[in-house]
N, C-alpha and C. Protein backbone atom coordinates (compact mmCIF):
# COMPACT_ATOMS: atom_id res chain seq x y z
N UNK A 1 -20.45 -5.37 -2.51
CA UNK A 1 -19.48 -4.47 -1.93
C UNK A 1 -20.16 -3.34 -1.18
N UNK A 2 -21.40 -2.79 -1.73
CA UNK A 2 -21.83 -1.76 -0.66
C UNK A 2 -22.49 -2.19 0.64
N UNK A 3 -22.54 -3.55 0.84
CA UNK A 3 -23.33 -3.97 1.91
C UNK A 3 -21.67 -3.78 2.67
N UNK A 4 -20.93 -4.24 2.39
CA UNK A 4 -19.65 -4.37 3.69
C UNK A 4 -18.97 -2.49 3.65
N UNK A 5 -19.83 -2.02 2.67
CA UNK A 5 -19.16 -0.52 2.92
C UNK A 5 -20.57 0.34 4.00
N UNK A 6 -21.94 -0.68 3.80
CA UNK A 6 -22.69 0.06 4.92
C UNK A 6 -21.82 -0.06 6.15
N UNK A 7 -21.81 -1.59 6.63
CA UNK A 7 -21.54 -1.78 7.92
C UNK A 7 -20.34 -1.59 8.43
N UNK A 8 -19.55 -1.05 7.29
CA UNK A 8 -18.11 0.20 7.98
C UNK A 8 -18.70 1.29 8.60
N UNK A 9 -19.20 2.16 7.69
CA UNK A 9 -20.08 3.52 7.86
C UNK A 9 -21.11 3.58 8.98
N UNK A 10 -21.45 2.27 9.12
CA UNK A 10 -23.02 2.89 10.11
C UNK A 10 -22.25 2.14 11.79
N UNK A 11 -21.09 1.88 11.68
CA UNK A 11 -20.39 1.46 12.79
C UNK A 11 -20.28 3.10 13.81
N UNK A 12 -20.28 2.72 15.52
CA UNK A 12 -20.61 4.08 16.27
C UNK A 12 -18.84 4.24 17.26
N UNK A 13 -18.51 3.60 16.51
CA UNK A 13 -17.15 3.56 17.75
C UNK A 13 -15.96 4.40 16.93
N UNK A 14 -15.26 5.08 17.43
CA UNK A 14 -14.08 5.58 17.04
C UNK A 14 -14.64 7.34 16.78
N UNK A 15 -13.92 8.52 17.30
CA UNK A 15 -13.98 9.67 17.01
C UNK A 15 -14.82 10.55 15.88
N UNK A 16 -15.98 11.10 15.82
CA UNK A 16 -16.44 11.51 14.71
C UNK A 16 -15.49 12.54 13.87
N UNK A 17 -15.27 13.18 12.81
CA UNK A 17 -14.65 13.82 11.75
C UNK A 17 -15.71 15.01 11.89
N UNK A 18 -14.81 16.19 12.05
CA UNK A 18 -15.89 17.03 11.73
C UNK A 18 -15.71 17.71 10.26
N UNK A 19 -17.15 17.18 9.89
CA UNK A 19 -17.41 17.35 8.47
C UNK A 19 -18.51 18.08 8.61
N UNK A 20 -19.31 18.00 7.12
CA UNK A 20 -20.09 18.59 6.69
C UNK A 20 -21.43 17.31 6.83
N UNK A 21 -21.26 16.17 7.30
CA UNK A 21 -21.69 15.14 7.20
C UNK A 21 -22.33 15.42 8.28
N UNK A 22 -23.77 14.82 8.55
CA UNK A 22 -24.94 14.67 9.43
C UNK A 22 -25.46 13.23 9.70
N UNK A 23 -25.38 12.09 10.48
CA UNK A 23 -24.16 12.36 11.35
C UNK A 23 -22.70 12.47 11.20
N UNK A 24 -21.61 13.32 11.73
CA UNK A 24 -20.64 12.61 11.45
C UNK A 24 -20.05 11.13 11.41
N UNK A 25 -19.10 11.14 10.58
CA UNK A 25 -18.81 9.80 10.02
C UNK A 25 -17.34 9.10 10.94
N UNK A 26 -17.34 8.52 11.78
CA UNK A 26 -16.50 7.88 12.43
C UNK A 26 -14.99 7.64 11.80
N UNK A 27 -13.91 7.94 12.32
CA UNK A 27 -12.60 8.29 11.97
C UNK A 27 -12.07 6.59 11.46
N UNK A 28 -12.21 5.59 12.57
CA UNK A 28 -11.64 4.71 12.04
C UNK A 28 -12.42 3.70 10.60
N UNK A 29 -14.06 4.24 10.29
CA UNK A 29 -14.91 3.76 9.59
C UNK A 29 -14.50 4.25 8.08
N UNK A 30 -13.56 6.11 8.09
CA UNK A 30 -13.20 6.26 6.88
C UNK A 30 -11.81 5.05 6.73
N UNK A 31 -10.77 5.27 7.45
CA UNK A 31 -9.95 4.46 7.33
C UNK A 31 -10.18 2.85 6.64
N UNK A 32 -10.96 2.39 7.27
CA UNK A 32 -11.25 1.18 6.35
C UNK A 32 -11.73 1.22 5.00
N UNK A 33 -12.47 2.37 5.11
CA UNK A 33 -13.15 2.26 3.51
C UNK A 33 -11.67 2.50 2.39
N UNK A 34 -10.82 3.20 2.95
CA UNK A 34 -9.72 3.54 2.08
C UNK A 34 -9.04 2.35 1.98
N UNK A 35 -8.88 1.51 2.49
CA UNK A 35 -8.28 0.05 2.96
C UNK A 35 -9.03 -0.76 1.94
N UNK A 36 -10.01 -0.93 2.01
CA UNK A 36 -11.31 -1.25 0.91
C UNK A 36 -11.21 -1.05 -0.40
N UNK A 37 -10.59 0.60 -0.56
CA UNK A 37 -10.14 1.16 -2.10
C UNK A 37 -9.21 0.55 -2.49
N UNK A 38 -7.95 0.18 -1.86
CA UNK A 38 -6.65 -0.08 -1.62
C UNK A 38 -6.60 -1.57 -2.49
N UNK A 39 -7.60 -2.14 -1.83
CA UNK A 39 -7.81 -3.74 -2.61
C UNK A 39 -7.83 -3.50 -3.72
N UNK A 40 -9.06 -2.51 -3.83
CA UNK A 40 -9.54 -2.79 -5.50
C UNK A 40 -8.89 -1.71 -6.38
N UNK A 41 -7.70 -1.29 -5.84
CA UNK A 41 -6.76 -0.61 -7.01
C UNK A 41 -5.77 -1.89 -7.07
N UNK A 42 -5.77 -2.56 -6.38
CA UNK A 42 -4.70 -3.98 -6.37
C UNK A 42 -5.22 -5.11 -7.34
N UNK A 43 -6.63 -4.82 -7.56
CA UNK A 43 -7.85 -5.60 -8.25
C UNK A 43 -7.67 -7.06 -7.95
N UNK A 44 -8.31 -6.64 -6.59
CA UNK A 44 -8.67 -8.26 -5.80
C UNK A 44 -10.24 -8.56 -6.23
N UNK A 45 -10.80 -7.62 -7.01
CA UNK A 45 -12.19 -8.32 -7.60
C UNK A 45 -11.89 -8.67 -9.01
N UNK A 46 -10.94 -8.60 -9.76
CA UNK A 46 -10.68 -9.27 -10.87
C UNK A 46 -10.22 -10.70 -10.74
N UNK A 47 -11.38 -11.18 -10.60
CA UNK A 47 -11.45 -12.87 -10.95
C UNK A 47 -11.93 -12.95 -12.47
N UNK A 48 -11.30 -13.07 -12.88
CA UNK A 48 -12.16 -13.31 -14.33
C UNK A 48 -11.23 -14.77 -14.93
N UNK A 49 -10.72 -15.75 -14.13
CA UNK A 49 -10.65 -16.54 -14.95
C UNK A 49 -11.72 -17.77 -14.35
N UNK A 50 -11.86 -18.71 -15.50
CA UNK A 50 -13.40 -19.62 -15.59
C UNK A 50 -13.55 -20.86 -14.29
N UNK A 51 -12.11 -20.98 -13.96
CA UNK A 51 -11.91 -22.00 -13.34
C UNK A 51 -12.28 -21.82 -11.59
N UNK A 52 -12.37 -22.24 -10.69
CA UNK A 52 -12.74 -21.65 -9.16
C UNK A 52 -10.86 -21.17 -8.71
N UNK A 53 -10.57 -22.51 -8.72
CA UNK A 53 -8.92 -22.68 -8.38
C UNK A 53 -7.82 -21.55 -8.65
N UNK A 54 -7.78 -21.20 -10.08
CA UNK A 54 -7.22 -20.50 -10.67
C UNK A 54 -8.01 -18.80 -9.77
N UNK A 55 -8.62 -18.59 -9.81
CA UNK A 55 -9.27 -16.84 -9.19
C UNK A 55 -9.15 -17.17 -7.61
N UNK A 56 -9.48 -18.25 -6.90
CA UNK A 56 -8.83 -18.25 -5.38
C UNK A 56 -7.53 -17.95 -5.35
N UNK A 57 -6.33 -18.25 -6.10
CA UNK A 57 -4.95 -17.81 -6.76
C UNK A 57 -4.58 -16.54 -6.69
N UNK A 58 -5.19 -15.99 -7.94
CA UNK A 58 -5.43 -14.66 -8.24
C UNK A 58 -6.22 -13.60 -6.40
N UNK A 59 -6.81 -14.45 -6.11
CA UNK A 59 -7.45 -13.20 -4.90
C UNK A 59 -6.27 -13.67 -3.71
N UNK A 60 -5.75 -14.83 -3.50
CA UNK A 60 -4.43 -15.17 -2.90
C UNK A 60 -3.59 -13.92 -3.24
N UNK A 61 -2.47 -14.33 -4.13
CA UNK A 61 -1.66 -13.00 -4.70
C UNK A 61 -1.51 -11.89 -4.44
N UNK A 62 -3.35 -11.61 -4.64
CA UNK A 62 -3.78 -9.89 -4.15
C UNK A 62 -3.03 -9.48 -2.81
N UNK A 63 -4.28 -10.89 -2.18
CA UNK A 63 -3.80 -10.12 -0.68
C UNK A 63 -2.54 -10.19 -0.06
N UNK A 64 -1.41 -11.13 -0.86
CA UNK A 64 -0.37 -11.31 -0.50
C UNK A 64 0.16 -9.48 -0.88
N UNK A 65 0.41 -9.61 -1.77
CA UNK A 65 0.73 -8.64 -2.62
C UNK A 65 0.31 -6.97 -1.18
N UNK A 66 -1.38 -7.12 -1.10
CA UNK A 66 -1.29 -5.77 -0.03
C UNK A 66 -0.61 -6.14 1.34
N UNK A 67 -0.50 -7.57 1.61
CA UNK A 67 0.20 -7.17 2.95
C UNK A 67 1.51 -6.53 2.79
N UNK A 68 2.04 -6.80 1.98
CA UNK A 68 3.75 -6.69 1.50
C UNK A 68 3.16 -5.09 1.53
N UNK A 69 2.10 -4.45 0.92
CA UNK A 69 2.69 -3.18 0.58
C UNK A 69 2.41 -2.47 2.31
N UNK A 70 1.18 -2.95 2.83
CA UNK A 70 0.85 -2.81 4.47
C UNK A 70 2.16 -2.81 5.34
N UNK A 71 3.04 -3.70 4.66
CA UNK A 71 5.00 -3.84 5.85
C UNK A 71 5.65 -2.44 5.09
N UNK A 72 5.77 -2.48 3.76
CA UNK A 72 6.38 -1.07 3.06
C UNK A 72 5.84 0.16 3.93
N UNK A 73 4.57 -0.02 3.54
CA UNK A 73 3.50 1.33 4.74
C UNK A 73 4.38 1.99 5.87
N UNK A 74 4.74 0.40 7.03
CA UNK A 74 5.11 0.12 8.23
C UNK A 74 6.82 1.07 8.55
N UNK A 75 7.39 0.50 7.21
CA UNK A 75 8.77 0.91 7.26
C UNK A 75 8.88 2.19 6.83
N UNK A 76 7.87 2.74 6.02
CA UNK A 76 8.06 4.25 5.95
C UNK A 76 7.20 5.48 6.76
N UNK A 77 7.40 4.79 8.02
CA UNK A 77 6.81 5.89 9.19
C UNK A 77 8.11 6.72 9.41
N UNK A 78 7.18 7.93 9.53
CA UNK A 78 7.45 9.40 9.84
C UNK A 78 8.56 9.76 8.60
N UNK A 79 7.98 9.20 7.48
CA UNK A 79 8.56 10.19 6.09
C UNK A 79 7.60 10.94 5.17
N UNK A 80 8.26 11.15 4.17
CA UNK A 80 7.11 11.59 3.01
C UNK A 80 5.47 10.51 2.97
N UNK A 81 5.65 9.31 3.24
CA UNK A 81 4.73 8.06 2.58
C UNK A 81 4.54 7.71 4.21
N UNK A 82 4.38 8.10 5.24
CA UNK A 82 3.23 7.70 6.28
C UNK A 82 2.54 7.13 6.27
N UNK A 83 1.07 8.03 4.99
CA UNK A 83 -0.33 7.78 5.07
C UNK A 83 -0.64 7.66 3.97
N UNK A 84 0.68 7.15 3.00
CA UNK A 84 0.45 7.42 1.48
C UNK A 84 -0.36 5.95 1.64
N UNK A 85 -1.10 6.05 0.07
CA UNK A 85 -2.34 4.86 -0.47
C UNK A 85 -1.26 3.97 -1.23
N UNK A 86 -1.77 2.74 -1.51
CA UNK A 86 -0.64 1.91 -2.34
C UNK A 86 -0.40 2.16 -3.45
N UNK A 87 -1.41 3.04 -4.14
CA UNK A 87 -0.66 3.49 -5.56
C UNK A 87 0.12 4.51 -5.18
N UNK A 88 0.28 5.20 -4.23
CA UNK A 88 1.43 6.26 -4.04
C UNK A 88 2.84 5.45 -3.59
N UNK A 89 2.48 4.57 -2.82
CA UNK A 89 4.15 3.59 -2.54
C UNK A 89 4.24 3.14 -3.47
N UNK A 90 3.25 2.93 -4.25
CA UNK A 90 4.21 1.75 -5.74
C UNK A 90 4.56 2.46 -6.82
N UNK A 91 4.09 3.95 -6.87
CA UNK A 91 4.52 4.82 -8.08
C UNK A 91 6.23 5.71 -7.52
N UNK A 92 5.88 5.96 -6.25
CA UNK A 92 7.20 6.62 -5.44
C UNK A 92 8.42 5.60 -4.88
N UNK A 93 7.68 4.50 -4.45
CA UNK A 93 9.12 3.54 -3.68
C UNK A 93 8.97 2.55 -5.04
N UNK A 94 8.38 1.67 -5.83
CA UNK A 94 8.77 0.64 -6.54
C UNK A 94 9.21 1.01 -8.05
N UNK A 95 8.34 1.70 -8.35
CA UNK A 95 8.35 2.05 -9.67
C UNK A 95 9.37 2.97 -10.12
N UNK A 96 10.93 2.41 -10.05
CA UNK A 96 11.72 3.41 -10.27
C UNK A 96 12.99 3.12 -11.60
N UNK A 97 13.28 4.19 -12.01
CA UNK A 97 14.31 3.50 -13.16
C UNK A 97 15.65 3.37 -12.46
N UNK A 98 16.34 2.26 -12.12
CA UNK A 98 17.26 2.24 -11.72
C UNK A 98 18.40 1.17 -12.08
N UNK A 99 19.62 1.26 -12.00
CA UNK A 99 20.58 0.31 -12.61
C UNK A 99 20.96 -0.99 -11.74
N UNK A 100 20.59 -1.94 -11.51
CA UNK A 100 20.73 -3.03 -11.03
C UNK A 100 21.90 -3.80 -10.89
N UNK A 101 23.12 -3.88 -10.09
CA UNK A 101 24.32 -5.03 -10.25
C UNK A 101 23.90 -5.74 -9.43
N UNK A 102 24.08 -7.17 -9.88
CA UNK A 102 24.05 -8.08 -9.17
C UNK A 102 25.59 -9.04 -9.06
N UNK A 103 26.19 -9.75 -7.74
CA UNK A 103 27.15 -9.81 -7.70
C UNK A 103 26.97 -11.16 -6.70
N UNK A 104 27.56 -11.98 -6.62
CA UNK A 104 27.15 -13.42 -5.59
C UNK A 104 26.75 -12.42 -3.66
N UNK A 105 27.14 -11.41 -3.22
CA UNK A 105 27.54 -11.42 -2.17
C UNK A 105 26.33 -10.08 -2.04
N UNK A 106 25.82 -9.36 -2.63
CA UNK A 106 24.94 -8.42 -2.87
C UNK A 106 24.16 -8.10 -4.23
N UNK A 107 23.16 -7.15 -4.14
CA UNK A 107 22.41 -6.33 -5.21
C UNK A 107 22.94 -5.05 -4.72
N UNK A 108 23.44 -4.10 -5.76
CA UNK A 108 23.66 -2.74 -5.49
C UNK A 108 22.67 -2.35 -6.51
N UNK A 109 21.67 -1.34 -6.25
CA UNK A 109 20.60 -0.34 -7.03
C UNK A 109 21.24 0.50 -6.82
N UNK A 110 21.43 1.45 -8.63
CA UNK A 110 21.78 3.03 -8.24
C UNK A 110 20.67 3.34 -8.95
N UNK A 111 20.40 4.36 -8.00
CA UNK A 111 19.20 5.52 -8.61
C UNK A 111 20.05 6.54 -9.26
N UNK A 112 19.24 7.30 -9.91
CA UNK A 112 19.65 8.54 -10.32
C UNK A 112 19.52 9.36 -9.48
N UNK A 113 20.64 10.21 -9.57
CA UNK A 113 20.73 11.60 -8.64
C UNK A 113 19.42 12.40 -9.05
N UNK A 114 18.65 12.65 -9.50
CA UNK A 114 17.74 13.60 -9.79
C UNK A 114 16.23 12.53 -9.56
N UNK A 115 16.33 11.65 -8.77
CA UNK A 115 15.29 10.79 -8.50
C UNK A 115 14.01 11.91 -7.68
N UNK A 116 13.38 12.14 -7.41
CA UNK A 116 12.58 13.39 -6.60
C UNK A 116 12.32 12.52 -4.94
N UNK A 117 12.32 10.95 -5.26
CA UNK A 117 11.84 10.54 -3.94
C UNK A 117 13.25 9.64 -3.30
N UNK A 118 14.51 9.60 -3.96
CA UNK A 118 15.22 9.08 -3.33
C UNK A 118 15.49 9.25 -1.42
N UNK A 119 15.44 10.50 -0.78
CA UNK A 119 15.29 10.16 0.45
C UNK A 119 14.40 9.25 1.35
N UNK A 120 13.67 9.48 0.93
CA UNK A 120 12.46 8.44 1.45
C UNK A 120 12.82 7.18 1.10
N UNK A 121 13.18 6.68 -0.37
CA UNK A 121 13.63 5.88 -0.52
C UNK A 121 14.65 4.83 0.33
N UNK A 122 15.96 5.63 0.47
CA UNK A 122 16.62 4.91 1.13
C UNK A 122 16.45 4.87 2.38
N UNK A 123 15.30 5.91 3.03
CA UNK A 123 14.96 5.72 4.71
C UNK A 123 14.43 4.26 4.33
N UNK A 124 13.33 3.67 3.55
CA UNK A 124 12.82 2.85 3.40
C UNK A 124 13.86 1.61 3.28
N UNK A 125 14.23 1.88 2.45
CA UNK A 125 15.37 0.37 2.00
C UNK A 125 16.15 0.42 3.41
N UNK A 126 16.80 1.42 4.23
CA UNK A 126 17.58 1.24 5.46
C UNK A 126 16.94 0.14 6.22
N UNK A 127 15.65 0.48 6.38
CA UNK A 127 14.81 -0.07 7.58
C UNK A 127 13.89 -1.37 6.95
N UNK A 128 14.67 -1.59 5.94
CA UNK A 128 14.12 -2.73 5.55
C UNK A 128 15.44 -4.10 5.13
N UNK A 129 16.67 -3.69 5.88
CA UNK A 129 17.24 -4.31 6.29
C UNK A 129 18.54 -3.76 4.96
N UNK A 130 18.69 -3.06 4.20
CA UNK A 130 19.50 -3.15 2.94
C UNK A 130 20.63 -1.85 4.00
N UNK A 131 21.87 -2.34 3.27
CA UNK A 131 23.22 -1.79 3.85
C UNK A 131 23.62 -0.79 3.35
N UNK A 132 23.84 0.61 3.71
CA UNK A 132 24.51 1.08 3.44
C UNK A 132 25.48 1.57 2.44
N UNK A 133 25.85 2.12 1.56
CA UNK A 133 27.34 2.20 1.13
C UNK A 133 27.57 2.47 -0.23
């Protein structure tokens, strides 16, 4: 892993950051490394089962799993969660206590009124195709 985190870092293209860093460190080179973190809070290096088949699966999943949260990302431009990391969309948009009906013709979720991220929320669910009402 630190060999693919050199050749983020020692990359010369994209805007330097002005830091405290000598040289500065290229804007789109941090971006990836956070992208990088992103995996492995998703724990796309936890292969630990014995078989090959079974952990190609498991690293499948993963990345399924971050693109889905990469479209969530997508749908919550210009709210609270912009530039949030995936443990911030999955603790603020997924991880919520809410009452579930299910009915042949819809799902209605009620949140609680005292939810702290419900606006964002339903900007999110709007633009992710859910109705109104």
């Amino acid at each position: 892993m630190s060999c693919l985190r050199e050749i983020f870092t020692s990359s010369s293209y994209g805007e330097g950051l002005e830091t405290d860093r000598d040289p500065p460190v290229p804007r789109q080179s941090l971006t990836r490394q956070n992208r990088i973190k992103e995996l492995h809070e998703l724990q796309i290096d936890r292969t630990s089962c014995s078989g090959f088949w079974a952990n190609q699966f498991r690293v499948l999943l993963t990345a399924a799993a971050y693109v889905l949260m990469q479209e969530l990302r997508l749908r919550a431009a210009r709210t609270r969660c912009t530039r949030a990391q995936v443990w911030t969309l999955r603790e603020q948009l997924l991880k919520l206590g809410a009452r579930v009906l299910v009915s042949v013709r819809r799902v209605v979720v009620h949140l609680p009124a005292s939810c702290p991220f419900l606006p964002t929320f339903r900007i999110v669910a709007l633009r992710l195709g859910a109705a109104s009402g």
